[in-house]
N, C-alpha and C. Protein backbone atom coordinates (compact mmCIF):
# COMPACT_ATOMS: atom_id res chain seq x y z
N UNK A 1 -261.26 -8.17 -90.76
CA UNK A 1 -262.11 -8.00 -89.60
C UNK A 1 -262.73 -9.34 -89.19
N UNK A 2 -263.55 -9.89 -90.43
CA UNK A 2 -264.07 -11.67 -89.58
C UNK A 2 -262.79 -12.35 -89.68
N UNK A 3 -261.09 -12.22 -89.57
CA UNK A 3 -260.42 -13.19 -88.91
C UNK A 3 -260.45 -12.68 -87.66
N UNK A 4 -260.18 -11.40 -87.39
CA UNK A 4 -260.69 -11.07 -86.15
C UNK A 4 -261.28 -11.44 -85.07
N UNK A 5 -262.22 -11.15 -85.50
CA UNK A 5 -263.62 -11.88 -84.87
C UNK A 5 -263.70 -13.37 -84.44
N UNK A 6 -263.53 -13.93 -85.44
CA UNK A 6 -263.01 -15.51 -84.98
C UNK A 6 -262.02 -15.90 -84.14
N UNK A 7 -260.71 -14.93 -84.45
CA UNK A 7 -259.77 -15.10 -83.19
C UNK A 7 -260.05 -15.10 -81.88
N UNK A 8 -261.31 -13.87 -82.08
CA UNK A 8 -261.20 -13.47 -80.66
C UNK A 8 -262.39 -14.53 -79.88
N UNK A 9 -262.84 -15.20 -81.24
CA UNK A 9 -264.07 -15.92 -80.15
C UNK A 9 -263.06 -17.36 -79.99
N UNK A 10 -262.23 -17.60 -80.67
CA UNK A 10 -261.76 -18.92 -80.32
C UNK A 10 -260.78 -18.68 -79.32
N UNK A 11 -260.11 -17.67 -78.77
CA UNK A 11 -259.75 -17.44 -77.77
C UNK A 11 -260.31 -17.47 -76.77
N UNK A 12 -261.79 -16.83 -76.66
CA UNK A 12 -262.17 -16.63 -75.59
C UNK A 12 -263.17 -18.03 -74.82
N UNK A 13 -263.21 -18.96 -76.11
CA UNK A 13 -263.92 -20.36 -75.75
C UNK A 13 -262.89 -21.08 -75.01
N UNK A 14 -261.47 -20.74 -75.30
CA UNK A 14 -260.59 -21.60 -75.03
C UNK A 14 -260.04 -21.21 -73.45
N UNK A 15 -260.46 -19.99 -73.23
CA UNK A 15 -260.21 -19.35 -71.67
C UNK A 15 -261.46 -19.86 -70.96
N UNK A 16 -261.29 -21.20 -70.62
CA UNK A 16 -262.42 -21.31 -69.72
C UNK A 16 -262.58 -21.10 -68.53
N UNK A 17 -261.30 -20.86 -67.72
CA UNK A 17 -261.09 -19.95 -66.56
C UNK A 17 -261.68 -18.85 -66.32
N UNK A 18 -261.34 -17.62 -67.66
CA UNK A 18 -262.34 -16.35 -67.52
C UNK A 18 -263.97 -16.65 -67.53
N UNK A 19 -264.12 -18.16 -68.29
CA UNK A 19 -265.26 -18.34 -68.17
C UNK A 19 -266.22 -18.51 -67.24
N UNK A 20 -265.49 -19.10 -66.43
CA UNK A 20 -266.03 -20.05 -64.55
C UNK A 20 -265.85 -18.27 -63.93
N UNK A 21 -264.95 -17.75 -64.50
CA UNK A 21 -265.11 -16.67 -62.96
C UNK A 21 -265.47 -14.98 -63.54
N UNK A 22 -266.15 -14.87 -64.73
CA UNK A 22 -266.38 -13.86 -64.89
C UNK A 22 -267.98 -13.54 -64.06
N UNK A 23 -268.48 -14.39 -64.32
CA UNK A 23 -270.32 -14.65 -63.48
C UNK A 23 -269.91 -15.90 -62.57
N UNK A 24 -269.76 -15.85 -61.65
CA UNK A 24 -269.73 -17.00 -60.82
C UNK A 24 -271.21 -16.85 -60.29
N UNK A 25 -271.40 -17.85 -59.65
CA UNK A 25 -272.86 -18.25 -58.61
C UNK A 25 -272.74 -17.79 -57.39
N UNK A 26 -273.30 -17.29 -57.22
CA UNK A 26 -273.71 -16.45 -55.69
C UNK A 26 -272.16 -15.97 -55.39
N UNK A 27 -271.42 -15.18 -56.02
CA UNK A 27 -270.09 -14.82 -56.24
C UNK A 27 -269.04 -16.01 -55.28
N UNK A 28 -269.37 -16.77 -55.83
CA UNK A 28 -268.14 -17.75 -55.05
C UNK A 28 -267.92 -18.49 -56.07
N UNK A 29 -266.80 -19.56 -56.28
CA UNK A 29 -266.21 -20.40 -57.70
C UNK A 29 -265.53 -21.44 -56.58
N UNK A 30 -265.81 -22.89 -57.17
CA UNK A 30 -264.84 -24.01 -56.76
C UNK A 30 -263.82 -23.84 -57.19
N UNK A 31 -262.20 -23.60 -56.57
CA UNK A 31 -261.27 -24.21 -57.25
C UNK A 31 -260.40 -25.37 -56.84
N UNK A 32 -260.93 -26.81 -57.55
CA UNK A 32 -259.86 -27.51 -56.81
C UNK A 32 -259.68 -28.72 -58.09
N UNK A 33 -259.09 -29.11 -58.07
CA UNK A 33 -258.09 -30.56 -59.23
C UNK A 33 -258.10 -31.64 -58.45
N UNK A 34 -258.73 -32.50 -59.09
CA UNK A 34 -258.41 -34.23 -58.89
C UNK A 34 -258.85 -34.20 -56.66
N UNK A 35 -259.39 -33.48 -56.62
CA UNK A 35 -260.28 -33.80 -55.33
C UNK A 35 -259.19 -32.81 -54.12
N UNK A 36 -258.28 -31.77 -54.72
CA UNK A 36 -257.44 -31.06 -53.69
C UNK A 36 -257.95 -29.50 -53.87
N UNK A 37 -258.13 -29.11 -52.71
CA UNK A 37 -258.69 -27.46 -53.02
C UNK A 37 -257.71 -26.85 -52.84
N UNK A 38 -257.87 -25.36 -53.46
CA UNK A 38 -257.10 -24.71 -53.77
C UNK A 38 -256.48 -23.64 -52.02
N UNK A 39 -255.07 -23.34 -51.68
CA UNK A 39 -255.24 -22.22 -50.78
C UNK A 39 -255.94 -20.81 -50.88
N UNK A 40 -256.39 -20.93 -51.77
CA UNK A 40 -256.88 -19.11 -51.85
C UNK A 40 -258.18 -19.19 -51.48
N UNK A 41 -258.08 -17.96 -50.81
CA UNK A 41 -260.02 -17.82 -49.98
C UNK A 41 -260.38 -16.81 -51.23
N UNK A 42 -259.85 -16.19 -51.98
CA UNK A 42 -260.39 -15.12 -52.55
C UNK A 42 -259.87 -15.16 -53.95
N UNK A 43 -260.63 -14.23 -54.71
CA UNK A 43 -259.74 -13.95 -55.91
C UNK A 43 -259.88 -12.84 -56.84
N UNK A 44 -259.56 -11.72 -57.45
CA UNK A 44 -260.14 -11.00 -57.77
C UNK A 44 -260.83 -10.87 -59.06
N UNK A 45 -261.49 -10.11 -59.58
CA UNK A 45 -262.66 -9.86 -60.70
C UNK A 45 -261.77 -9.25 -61.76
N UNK A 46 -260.68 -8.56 -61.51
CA UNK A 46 -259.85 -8.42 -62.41
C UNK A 46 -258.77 -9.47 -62.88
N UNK A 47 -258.59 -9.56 -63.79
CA UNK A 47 -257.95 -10.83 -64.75
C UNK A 47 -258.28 -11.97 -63.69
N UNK A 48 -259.25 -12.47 -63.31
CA UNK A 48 -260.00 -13.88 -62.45
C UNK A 48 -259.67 -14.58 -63.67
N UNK A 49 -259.95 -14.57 -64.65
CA UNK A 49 -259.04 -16.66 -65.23
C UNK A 49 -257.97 -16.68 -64.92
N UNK A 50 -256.62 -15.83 -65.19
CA UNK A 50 -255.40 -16.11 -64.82
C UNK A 50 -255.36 -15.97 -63.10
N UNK A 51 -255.94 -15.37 -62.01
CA UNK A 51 -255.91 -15.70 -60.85
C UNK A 51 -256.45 -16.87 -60.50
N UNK A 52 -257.51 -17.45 -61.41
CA UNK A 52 -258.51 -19.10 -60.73
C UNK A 52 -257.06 -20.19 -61.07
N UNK A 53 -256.09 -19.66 -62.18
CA UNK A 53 -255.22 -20.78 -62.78
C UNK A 53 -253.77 -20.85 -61.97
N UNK A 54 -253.75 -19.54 -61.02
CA UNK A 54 -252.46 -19.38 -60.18
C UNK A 54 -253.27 -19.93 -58.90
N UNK A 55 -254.47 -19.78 -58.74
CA UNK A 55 -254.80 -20.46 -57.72
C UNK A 55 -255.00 -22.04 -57.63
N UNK A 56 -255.19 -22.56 -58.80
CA UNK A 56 -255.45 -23.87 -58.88
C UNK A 56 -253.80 -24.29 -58.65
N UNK A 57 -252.55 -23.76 -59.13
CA UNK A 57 -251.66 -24.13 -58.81
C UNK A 57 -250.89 -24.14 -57.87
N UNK A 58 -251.87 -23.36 -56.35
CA UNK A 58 -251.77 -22.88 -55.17
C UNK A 58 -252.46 -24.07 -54.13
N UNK A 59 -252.71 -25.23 -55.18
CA UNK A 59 -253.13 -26.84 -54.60
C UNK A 59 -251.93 -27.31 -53.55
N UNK A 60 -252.91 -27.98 -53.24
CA UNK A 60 -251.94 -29.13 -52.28
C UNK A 60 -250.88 -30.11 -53.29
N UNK A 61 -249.84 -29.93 -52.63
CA UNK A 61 -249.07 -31.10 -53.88
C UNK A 61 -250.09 -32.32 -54.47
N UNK A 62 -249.87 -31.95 -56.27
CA UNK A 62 -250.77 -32.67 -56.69
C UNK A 62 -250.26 -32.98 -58.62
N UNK A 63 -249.68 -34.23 -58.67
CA UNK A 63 -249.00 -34.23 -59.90
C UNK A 63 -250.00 -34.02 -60.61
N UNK A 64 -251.32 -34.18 -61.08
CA UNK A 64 -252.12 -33.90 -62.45
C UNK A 64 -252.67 -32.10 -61.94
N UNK A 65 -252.62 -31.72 -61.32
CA UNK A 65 -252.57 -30.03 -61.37
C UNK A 65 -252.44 -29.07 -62.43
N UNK A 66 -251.49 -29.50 -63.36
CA UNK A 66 -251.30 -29.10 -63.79
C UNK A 66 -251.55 -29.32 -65.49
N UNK A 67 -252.24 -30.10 -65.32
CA UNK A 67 -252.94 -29.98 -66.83
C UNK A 67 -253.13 -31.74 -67.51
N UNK A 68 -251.99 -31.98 -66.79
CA UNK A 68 -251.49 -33.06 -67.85
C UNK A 68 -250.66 -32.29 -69.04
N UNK A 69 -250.03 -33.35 -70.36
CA UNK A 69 -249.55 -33.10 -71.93
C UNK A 69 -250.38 -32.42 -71.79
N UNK A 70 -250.16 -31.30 -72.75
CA UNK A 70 -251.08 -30.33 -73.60
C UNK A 70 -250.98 -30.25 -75.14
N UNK A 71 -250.62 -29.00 -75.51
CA UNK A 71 -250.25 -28.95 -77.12
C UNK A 71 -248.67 -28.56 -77.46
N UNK A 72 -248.29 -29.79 -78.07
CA UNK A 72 -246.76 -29.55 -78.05
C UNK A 72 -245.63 -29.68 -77.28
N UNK A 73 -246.68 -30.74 -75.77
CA UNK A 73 -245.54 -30.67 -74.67
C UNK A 73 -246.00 -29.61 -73.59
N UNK A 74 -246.77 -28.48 -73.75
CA UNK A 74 -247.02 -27.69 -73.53
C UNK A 74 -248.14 -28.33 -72.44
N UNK A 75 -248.22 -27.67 -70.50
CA UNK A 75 -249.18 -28.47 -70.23
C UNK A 75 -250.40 -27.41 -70.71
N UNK A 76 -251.71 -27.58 -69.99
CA UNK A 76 -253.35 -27.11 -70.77
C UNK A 76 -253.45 -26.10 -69.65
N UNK A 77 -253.17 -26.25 -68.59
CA UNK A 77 -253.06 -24.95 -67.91
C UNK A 77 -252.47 -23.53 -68.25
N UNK A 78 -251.14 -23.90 -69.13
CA UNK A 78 -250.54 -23.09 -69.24
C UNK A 78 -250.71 -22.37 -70.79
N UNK A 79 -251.31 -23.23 -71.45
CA UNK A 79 -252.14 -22.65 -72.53
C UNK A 79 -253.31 -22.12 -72.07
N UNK A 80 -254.39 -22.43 -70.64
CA UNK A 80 -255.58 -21.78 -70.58
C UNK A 80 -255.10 -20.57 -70.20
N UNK A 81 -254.17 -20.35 -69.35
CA UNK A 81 -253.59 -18.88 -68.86
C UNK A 81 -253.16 -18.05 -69.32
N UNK A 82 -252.39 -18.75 -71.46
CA UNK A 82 -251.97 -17.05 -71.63
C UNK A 82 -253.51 -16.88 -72.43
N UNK A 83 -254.88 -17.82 -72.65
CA UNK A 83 -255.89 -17.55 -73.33
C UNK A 83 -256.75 -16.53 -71.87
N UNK A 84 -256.80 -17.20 -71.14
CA UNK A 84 -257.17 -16.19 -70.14
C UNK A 84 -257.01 -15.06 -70.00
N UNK A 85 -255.76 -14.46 -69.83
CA UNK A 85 -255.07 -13.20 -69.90
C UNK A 85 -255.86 -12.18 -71.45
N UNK A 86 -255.93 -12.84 -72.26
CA UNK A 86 -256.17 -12.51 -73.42
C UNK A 86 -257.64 -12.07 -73.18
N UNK A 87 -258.36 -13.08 -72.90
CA UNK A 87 -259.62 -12.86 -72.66
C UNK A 87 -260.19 -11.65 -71.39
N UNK A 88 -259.57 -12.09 -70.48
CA UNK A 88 -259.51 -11.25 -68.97
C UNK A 88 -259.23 -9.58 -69.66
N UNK A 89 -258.65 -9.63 -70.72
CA UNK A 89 -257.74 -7.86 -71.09
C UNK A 89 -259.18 -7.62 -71.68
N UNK A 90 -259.63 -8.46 -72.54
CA UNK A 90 -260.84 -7.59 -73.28
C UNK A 90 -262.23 -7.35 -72.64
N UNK A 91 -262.25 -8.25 -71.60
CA UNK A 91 -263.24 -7.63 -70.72
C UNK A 91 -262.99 -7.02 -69.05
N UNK A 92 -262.52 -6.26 -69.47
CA UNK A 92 -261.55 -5.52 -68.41
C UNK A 92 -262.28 -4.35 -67.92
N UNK A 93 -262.50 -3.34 -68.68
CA UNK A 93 -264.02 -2.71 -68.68
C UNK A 93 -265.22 -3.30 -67.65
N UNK A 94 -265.73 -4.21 -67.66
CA UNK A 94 -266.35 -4.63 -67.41
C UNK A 94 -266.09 -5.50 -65.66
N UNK A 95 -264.61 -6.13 -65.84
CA UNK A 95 -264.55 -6.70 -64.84
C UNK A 95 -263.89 -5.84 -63.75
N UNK A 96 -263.19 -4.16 -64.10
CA UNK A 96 -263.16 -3.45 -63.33
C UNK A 96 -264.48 -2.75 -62.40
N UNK A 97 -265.18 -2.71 -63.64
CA UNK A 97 -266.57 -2.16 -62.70
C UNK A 97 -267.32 -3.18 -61.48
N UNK A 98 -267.22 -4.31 -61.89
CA UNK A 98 -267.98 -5.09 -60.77
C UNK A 98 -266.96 -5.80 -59.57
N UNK A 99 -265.70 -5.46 -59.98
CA UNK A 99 -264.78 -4.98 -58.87
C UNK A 99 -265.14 -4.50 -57.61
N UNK A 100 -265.00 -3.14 -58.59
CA UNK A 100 -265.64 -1.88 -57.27
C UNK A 100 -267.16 -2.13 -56.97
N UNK A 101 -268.03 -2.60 -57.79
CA UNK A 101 -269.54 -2.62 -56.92
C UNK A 101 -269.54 -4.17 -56.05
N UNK A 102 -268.87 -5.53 -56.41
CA UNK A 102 -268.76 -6.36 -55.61
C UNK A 102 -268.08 -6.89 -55.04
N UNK A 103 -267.09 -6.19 -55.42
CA UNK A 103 -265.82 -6.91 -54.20
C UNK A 103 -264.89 -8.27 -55.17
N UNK A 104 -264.27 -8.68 -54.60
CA UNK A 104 -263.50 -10.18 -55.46
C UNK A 104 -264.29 -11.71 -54.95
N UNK A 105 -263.94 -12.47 -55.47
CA UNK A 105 -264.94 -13.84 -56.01
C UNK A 105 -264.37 -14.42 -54.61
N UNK A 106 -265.06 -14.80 -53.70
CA UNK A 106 -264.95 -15.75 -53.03
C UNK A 106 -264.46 -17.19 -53.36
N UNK A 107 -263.77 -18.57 -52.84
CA UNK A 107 -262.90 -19.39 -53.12
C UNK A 107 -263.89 -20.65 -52.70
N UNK A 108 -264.40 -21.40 -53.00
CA UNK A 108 -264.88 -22.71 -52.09
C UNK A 108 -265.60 -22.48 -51.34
């Protein structure tokens, strides 16, 4: 059970996507890389880290977009997204309900 537990918190430190968009500020979130904003006006409250990370890749052509090296070759985007997903599933509960009472996260 505490490997558990630890998994799930080092997962969920490492989804910092779900992090920026589970409470955003006045429900809106910046998304933009190296000074290019993202096309999306919106995004939703359900799995929002993996939508802030399809949106960040919804940039204006932009070679560091995408993470840079990561782990293994691997870029850091694409490790924050399957941690996102992970994270986004366990508070799902939660990010369905404020769904329906607020609507999806505004973009910029």
């Amino acid at each position: 059970m505490k490997t558990l537990i630890a998994a799930l918190l080092i997962v969920s430190c490492a989804a910092c996507s779900t992090l920026k968009t589970v409470a955003p500020d006045r429900g809106r979130v910046d998304i933009s890389s190296q000074g290019y904003d993202s096309n999306c006006n919106k995004i939703p409250r359900i799995y929002s880290g993996v939508s802030y990370n399809v949106c960040l890749l919804n940039s204006e052509p932009n070679s560091n977009a995408i993470g840079g090296i990561g782990l293994l070759g691997v870029p850091l985007i694409f490790i924050d997204t399957m941690c996102s997903a992970i994270a986004d599933t366990v508070i799902l509960p939660y990010t369905i309900y404020t769904q329906v009472n607020d609507g999806s996260i505004k973009v910029n």
